[in-house]
Protein backbone atom coordinates (compact mmCIF):
# COMPACT_ATOMS: atom_id res chain seq x y z
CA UNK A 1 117.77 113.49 101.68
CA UNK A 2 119.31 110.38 102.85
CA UNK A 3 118.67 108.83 105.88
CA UNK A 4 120.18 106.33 107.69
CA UNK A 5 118.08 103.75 110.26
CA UNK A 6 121.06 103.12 112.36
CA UNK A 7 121.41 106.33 114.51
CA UNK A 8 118.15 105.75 115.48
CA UNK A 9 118.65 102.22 116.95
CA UNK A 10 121.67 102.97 118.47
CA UNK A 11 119.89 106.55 120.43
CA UNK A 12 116.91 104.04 121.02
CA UNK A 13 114.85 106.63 119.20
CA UNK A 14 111.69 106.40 118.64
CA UNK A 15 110.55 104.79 115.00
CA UNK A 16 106.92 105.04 113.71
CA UNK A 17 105.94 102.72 110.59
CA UNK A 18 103.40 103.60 108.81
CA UNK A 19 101.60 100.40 107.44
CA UNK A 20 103.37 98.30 110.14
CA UNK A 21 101.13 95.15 109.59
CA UNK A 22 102.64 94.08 106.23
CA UNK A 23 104.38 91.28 105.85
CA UNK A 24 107.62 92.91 105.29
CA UNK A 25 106.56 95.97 107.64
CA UNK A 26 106.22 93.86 110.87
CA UNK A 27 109.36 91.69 110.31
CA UNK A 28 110.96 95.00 110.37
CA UNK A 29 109.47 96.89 113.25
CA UNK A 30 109.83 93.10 115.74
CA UNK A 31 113.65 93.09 114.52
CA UNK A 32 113.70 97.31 115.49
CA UNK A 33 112.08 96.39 118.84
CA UNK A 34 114.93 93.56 119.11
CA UNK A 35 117.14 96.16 118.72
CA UNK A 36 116.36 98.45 121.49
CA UNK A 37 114.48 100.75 119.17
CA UNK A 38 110.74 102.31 120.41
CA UNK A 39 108.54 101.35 118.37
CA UNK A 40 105.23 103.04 116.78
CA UNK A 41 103.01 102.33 113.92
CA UNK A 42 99.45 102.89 112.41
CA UNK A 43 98.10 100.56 110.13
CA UNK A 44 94.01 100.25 108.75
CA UNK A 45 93.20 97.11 111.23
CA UNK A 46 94.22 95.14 113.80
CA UNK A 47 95.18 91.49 112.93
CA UNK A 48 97.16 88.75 114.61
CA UNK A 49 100.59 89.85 113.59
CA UNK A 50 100.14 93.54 115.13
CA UNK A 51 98.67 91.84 118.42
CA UNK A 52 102.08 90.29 118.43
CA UNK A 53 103.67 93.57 117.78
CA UNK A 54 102.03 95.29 120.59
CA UNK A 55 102.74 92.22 122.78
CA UNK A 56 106.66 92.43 122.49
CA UNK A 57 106.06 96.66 123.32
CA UNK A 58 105.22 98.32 119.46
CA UNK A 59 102.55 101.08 120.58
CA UNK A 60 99.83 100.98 117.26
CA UNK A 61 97.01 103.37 116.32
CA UNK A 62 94.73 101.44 114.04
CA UNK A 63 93.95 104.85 111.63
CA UNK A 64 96.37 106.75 109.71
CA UNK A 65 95.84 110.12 111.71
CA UNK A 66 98.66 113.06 111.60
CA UNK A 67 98.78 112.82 115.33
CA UNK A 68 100.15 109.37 115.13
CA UNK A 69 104.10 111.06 114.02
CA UNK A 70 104.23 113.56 117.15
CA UNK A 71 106.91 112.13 119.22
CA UNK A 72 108.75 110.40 116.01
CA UNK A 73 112.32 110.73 115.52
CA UNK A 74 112.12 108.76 112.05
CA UNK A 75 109.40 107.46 109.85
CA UNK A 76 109.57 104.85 107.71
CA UNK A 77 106.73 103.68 104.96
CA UNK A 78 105.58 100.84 102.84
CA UNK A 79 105.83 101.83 98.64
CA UNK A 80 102.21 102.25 99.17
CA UNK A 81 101.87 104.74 101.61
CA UNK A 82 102.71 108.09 99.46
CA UNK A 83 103.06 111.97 99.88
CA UNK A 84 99.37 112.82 100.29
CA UNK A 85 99.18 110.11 103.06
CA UNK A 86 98.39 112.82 106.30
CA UNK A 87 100.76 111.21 108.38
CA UNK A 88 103.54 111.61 105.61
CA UNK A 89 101.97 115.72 105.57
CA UNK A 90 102.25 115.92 109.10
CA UNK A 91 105.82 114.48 109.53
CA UNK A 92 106.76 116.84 106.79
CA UNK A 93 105.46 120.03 108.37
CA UNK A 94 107.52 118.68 111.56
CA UNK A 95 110.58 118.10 109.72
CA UNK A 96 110.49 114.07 110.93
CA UNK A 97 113.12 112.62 108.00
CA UNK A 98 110.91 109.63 106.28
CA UNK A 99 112.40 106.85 104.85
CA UNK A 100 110.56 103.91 102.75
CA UNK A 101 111.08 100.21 104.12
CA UNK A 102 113.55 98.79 101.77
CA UNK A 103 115.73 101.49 102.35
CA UNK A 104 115.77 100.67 106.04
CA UNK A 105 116.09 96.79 105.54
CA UNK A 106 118.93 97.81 103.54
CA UNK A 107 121.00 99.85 105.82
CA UNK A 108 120.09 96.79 108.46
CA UNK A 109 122.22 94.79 105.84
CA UNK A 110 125.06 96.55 106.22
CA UNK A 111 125.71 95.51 109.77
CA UNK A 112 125.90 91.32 108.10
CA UNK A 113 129.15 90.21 107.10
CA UNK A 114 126.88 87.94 104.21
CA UNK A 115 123.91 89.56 102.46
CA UNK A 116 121.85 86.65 100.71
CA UNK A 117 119.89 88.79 98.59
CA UNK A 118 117.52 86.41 96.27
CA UNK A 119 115.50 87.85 93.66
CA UNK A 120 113.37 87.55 90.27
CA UNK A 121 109.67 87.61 89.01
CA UNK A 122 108.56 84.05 91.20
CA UNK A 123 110.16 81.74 93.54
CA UNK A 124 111.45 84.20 95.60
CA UNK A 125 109.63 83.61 98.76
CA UNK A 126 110.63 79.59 98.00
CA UNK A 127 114.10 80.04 97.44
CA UNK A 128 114.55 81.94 100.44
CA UNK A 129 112.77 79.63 102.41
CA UNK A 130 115.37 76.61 100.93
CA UNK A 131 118.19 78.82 101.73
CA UNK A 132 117.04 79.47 105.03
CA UNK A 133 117.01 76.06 105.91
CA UNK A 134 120.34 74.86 104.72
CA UNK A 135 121.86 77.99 106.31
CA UNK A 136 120.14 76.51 109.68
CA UNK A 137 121.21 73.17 109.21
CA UNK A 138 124.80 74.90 108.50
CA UNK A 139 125.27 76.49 111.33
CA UNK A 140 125.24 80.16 110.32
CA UNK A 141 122.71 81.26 112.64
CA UNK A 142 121.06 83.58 109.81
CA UNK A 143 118.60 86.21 110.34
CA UNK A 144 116.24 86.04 108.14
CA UNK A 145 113.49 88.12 106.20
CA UNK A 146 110.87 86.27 104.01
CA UNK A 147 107.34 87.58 102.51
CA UNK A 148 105.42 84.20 103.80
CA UNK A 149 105.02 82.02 106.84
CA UNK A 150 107.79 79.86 107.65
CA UNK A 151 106.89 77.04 109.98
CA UNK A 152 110.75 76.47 110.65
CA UNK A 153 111.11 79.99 111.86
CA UNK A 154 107.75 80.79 113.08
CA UNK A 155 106.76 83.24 111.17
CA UNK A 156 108.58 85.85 108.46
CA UNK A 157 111.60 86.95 110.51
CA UNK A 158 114.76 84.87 112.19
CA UNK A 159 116.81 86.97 114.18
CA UNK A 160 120.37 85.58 113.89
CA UNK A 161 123.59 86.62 114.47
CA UNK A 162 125.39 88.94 112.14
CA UNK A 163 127.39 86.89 109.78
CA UNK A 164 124.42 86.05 107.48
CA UNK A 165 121.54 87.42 106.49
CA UNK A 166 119.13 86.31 104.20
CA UNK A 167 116.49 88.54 102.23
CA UNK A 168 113.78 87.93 100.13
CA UNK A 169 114.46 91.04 97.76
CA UNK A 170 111.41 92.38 95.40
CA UNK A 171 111.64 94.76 92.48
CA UNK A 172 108.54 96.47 92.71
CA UNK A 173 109.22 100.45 93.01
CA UNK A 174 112.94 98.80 92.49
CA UNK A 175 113.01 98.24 96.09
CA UNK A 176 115.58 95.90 95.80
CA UNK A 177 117.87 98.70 94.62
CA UNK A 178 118.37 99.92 98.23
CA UNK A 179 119.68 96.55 99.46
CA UNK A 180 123.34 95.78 99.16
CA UNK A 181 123.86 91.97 98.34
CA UNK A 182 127.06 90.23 99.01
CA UNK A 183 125.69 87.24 96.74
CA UNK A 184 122.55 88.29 94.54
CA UNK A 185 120.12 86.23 92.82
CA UNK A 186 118.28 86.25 89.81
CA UNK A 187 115.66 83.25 89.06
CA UNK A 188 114.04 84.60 86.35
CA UNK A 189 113.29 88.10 84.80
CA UNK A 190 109.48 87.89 83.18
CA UNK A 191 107.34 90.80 82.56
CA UNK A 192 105.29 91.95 85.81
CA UNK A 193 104.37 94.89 87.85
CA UNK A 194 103.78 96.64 84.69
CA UNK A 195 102.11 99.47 86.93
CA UNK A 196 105.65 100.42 87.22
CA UNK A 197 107.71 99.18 85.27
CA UNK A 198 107.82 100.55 81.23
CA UNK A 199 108.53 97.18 79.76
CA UNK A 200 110.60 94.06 79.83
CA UNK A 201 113.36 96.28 79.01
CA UNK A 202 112.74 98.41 81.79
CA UNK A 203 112.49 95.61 84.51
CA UNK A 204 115.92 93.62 82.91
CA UNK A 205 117.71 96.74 83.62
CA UNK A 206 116.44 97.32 87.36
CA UNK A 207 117.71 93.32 87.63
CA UNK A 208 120.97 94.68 86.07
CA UNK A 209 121.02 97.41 88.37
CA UNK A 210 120.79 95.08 91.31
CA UNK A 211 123.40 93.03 90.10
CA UNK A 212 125.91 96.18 90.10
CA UNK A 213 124.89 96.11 93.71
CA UNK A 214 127.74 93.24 94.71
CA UNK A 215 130.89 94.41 95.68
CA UNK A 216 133.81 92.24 93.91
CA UNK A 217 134.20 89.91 95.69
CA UNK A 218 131.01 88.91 96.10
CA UNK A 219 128.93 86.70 93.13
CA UNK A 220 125.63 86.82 91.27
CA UNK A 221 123.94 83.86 90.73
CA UNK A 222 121.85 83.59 88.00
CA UNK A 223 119.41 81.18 85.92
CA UNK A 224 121.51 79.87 82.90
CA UNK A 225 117.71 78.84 81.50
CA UNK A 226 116.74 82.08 81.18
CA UNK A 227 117.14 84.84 78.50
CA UNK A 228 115.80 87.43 80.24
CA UNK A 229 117.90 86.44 83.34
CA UNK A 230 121.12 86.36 81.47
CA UNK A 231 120.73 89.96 79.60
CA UNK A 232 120.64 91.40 82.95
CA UNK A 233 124.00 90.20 83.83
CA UNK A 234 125.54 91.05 80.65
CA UNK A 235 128.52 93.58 81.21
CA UNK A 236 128.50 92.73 84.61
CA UNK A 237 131.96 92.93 86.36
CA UNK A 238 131.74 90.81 89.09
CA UNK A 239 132.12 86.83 89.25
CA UNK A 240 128.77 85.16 87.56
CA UNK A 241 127.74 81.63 88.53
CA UNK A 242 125.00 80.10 86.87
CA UNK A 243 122.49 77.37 87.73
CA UNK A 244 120.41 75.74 85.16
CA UNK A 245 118.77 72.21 83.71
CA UNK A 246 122.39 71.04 81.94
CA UNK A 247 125.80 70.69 81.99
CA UNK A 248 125.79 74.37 79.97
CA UNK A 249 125.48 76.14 83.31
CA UNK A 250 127.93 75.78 86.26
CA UNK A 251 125.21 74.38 88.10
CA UNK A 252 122.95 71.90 86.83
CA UNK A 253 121.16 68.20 87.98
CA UNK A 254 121.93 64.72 87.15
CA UNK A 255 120.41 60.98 87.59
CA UNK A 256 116.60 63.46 87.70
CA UNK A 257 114.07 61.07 89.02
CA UNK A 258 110.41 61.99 89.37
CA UNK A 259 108.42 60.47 91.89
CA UNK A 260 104.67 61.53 91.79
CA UNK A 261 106.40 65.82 91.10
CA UNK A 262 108.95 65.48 94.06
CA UNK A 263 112.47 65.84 92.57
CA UNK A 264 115.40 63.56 92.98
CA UNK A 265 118.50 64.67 91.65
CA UNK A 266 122.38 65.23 92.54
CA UNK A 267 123.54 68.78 92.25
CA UNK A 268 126.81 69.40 89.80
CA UNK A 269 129.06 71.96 90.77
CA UNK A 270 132.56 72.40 88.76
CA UNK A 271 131.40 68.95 87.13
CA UNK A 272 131.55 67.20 90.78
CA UNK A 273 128.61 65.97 92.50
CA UNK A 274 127.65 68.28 95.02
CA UNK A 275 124.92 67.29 96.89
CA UNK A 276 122.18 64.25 96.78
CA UNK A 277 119.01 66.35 96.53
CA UNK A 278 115.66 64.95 97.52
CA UNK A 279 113.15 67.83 97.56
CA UNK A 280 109.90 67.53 99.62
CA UNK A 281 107.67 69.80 97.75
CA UNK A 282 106.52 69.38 94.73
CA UNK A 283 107.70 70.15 90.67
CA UNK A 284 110.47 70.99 88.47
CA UNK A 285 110.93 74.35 89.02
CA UNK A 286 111.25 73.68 92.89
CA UNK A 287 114.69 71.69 91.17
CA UNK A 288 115.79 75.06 89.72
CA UNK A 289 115.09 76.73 93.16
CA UNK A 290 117.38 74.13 95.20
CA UNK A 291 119.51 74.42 92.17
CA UNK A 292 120.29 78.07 92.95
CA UNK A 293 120.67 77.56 96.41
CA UNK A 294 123.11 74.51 95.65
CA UNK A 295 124.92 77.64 93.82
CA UNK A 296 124.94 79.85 96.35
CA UNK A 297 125.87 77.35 99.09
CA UNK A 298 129.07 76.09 97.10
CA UNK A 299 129.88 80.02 96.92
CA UNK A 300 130.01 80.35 100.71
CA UNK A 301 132.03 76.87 101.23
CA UNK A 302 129.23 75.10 102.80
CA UNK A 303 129.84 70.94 102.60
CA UNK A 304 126.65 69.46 100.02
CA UNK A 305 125.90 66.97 102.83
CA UNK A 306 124.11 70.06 104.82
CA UNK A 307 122.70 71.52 101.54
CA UNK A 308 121.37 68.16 100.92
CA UNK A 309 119.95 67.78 104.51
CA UNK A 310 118.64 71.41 104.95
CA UNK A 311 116.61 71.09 101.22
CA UNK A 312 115.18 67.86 102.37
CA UNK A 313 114.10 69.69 105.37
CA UNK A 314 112.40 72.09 103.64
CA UNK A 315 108.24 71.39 103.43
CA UNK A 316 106.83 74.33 101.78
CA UNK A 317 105.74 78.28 102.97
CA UNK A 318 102.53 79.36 103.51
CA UNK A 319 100.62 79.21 100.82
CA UNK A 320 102.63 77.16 98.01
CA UNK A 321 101.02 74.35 97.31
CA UNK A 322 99.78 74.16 100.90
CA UNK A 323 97.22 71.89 101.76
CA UNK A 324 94.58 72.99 103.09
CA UNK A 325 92.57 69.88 104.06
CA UNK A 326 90.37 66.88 102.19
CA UNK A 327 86.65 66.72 101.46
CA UNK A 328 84.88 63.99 102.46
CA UNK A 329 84.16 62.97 98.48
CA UNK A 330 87.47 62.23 98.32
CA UNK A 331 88.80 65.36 96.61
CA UNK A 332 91.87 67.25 97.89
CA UNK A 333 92.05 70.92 98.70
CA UNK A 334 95.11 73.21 97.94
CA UNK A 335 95.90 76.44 97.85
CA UNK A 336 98.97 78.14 95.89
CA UNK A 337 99.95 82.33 96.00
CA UNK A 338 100.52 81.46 92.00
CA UNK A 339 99.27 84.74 90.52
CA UNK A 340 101.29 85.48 87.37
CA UNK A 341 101.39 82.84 84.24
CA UNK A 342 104.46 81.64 84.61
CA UNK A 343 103.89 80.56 88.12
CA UNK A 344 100.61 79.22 87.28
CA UNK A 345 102.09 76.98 84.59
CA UNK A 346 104.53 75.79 86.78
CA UNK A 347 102.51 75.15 89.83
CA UNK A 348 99.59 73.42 87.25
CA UNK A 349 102.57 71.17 85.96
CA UNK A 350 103.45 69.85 89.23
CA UNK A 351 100.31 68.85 89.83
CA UNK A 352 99.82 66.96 86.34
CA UNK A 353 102.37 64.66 87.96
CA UNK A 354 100.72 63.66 91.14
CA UNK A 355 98.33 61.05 89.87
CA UNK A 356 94.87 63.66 90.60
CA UNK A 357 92.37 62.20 87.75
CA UNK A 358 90.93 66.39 87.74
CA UNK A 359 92.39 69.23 88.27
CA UNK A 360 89.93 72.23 89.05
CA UNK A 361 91.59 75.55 89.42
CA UNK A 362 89.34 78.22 91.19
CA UNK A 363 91.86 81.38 90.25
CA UNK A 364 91.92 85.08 91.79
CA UNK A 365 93.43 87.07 88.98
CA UNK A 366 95.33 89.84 90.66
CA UNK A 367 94.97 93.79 89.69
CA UNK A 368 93.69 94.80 86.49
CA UNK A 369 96.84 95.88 84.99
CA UNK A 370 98.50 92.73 85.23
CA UNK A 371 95.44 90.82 84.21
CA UNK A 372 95.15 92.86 81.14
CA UNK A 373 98.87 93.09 80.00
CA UNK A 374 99.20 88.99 80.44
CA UNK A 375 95.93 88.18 79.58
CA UNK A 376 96.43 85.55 76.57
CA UNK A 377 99.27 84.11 78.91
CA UNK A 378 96.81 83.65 81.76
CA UNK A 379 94.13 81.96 79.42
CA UNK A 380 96.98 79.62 78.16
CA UNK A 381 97.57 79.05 81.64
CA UNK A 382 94.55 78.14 82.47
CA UNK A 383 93.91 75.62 80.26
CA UNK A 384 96.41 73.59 81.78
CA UNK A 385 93.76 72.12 84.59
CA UNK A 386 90.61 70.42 83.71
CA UNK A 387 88.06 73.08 84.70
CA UNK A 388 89.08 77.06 85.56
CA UNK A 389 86.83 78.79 87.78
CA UNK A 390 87.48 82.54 87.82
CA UNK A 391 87.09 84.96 91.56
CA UNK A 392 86.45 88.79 90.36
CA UNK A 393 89.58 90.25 90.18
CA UNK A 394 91.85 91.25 93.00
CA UNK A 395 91.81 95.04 93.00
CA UNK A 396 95.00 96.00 95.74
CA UNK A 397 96.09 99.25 94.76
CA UNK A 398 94.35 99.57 91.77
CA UNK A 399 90.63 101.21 90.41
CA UNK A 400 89.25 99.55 87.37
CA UNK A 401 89.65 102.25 84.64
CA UNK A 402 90.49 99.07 81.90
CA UNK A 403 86.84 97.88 82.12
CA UNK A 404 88.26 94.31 82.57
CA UNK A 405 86.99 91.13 84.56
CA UNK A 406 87.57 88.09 85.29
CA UNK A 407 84.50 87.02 82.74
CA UNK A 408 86.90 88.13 80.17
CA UNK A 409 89.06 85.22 80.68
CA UNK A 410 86.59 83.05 81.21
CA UNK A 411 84.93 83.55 77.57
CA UNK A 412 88.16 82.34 76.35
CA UNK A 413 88.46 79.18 78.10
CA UNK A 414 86.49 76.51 77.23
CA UNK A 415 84.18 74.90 80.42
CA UNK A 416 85.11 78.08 82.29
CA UNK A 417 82.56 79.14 84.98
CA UNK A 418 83.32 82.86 86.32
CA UNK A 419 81.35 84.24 89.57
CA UNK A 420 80.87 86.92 91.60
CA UNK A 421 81.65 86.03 95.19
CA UNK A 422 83.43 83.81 97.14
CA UNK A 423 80.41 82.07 98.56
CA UNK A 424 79.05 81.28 94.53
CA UNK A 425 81.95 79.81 94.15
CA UNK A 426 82.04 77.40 97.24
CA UNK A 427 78.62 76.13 96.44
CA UNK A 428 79.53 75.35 92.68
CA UNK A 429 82.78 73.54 93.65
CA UNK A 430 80.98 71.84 96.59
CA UNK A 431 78.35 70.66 94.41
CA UNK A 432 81.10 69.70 91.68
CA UNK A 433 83.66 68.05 93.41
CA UNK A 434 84.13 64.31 93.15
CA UNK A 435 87.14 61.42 94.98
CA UNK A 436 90.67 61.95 93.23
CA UNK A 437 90.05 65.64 92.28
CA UNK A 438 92.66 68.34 93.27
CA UNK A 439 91.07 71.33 94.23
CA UNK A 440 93.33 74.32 93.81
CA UNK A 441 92.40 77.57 95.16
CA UNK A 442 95.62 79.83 93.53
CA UNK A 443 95.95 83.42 93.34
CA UNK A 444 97.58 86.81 95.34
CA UNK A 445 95.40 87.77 96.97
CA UNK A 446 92.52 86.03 99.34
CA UNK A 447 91.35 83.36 97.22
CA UNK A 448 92.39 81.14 100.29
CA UNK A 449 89.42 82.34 102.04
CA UNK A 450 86.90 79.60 99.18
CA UNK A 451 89.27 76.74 100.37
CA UNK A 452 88.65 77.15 103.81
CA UNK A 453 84.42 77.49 103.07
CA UNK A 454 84.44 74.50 101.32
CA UNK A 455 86.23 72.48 104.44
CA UNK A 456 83.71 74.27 106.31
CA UNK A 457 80.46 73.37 104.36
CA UNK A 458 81.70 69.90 103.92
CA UNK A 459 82.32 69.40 107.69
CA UNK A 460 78.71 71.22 108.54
């Protein structure tokens, strides 16, 4: 049965989400209430962002009970929440239509006269963030949805007007199929989520899919660097613009200066200098973000010198490469969401370049699948900083029937220390920690949490 969200905002219905304190679940349900909607939701716990919820008039049951529907005129759910959840039951046995969350961000999209739909394996939460803030700087007066904290926004939603809007578009469960892009993005295409998907096949043709998505006259903009990338456009009947590290793609850099990992570089478009680009956080594949939003900005006619301002504005998201605070040794602590090889390589490269004489890496693999399927790519990764420290492994959705653990990796990586808890790990990197040492704390899921003990310790 398809549903559509809009009826329901326009009667003021009422709407009840079920796991409304996710990131992407709350952006939602403040941009319903916005909207004139009612809103309702359950979730397992109260945190700050449902406080806030409540605050602007969401009503919240902190339980998933199948009382919590009565009174709904629509559901909508996370990708997580399935059939035998007993709210889902109950709003069955009611006949309450129940939608999933992309497919309501997606009819949302609809009302925008630009979709900004930006997509791939990493760097989407990054690349949205960049685009966001050269859209600001431009004038367009986007709305926004991002998956991490955005200081320039205050949080994971801008409500704008409707000529742009700007999505950070996943393809786990392919929700990104349910969006409908005016301009799509692919940054890369990398085996993931392999809980889903079949293969690399698989996910390359859910990318192609979500190409097919643009209507013709809008674009796709896609990494030039990347094979992976560049199969899922293939066939593809709408106009293809491609960003990548030379003059082979329609987008590329010149006169690239490194200074200490933060890019310098002018943007090419049509073999024209586009923009001067002088990025404020860190590494080269933070280039090939601004490069695709160089792409996409030259698409929609906006003049370089904003793109160039609005990417110098940009300082980071939560939780990419985000500093989280200095001991008093002398040793600096970060923390990065890094959580699948790729990233980590990246995000380990960047900070080869910023003069740190150690690099110690205290890494929260996340769910067993991935850690298994990627798990010679993860101990290459690894071996990129000076000592790996391994967290247990970050179960989310799954149980461990592989009989894997973070050990594993461990055994393969010479100086390696794995331990058991958070608080093991503090103590050890207290104890090792010495002046000029970058402490990274990097993985999905709350790995954060040993940065934040060690300032404590320190300061006590």
């Amino acid at each position: 049965m398809n549903v559509s969200i809009k009826p329901y905002i326009e009667q003021h219905g009422t709407i009840h989400l079920i796991g409304i304190g996710g990131v992407s679940m709350n952006s939602l349900a403040e941009l319903l209430l916005s909207l004139g909607a009612c809103v309702t939701g359950s979730d397992r716990s109260e945190t700050e962002v449902s406080e806030r919820l409540e605050e602007l008039g969401a009503r919240i049951t902190y339980a998933h009970l199948p009382e919590n529907v009565e009174g709904a005129d629509l559901i909508v759910r996370t990708a997580a929440v399935h059939d035998d959840n007993p709210e889902i039951v109950r709003a069955r046995e009611l006949g309450i239509p129940v939608m999933e969350r992309a497919e309501a961000w997606g009819c949302i999209m609809l009302d925008y006269q630009n979709a900004i739909c930006l997509a791939g394996t990493h760097g989407k939460t990054t690349t949205t963030s960049m685009m966001t803030m050269v859209a600001i700087q431009a004038a367009l007066d986007p709305t926004v949805m991002v998956g991490s904290q955005l200081p320039a926004i205050g949080g994971t939603l801008r409500i704008g007007a409707k000529d742009c809007f700007i999505a950070e578009s996943c393809e786990y469960c392919n929700s990104f199929l349910s969006f409908h892009p005016s301009v799509a993005v692919i940054l890369n295409v990398e085996a993931d989520h392999l809980d889903f998907f079949k293969d690399i096949d698989d996910i390359v043709h859910s990318f192609h899919r979500f190409c097919l998505l643009t209507p013709e006259t809008g674009a796709v903009v896609v990494n030039a660097d990347d094979p992976h990338a560049m199969q899922a456009v293939r066939g593809v009947d709408r106009r293809i613009i491609t960003f990548g590290s030379d003059a082979h793609a329609d987008v590329y850099p010149t006169n690239i200066v490194s200074r200490h990992g933060y890019y310098c570089f002018d943007a090419m478009v049509g073999g024209k200098r586009y923009a001067q680009v002088e990025l404020s956080v860190p590494g080269r594949h933070n280039m090939m973000n601004a490069l695709a939003v160089c792409a996409v900005s030259a698409f929609l006619g906006l003049p370089g010198e904003q793109v160039t301002t609005g990417l110098g504005l940009f300082t980071g998201s939560s939780r990419r490469f985000q500093l989280t605070g200095h001991l008093s040794c002398g040793a600096t602590v970060v923390d990065d969401y890094a959580h699948h090889p790729s990233e980590m390589r990246a995000t380990l490269s960047a900070a080869r370049q910023m003069d740190f004489k150690r690099i110690i890496c205290a890494f929260q693999p996340h769910t067993y699948t991935r850690t298994k399927a990627l798990f010679d790519e993860f101990v290459e990764a690894l071996r990129l900083c000076d000592h790996a420290v391994l967290a247990p492994i970050y179960a989310a959705r799954e149980q461990n029937t592989i009989g894997i653990s973070a050990a594993d990796l461990a055994a393969r990586i010479e100086g390696a220390r794995s331990f058991e808890s958070f608080s093991e790990i503090a103590d050890y990197l207290a104890a090792e920690a010495r002046q000029g040492d970058l402490i990274l704390t990097m993985g999905a899921g709350n790995i954060d949490a040993v940065g934040r003990m060690l300032l404590d310790r320190d300061a006590g």
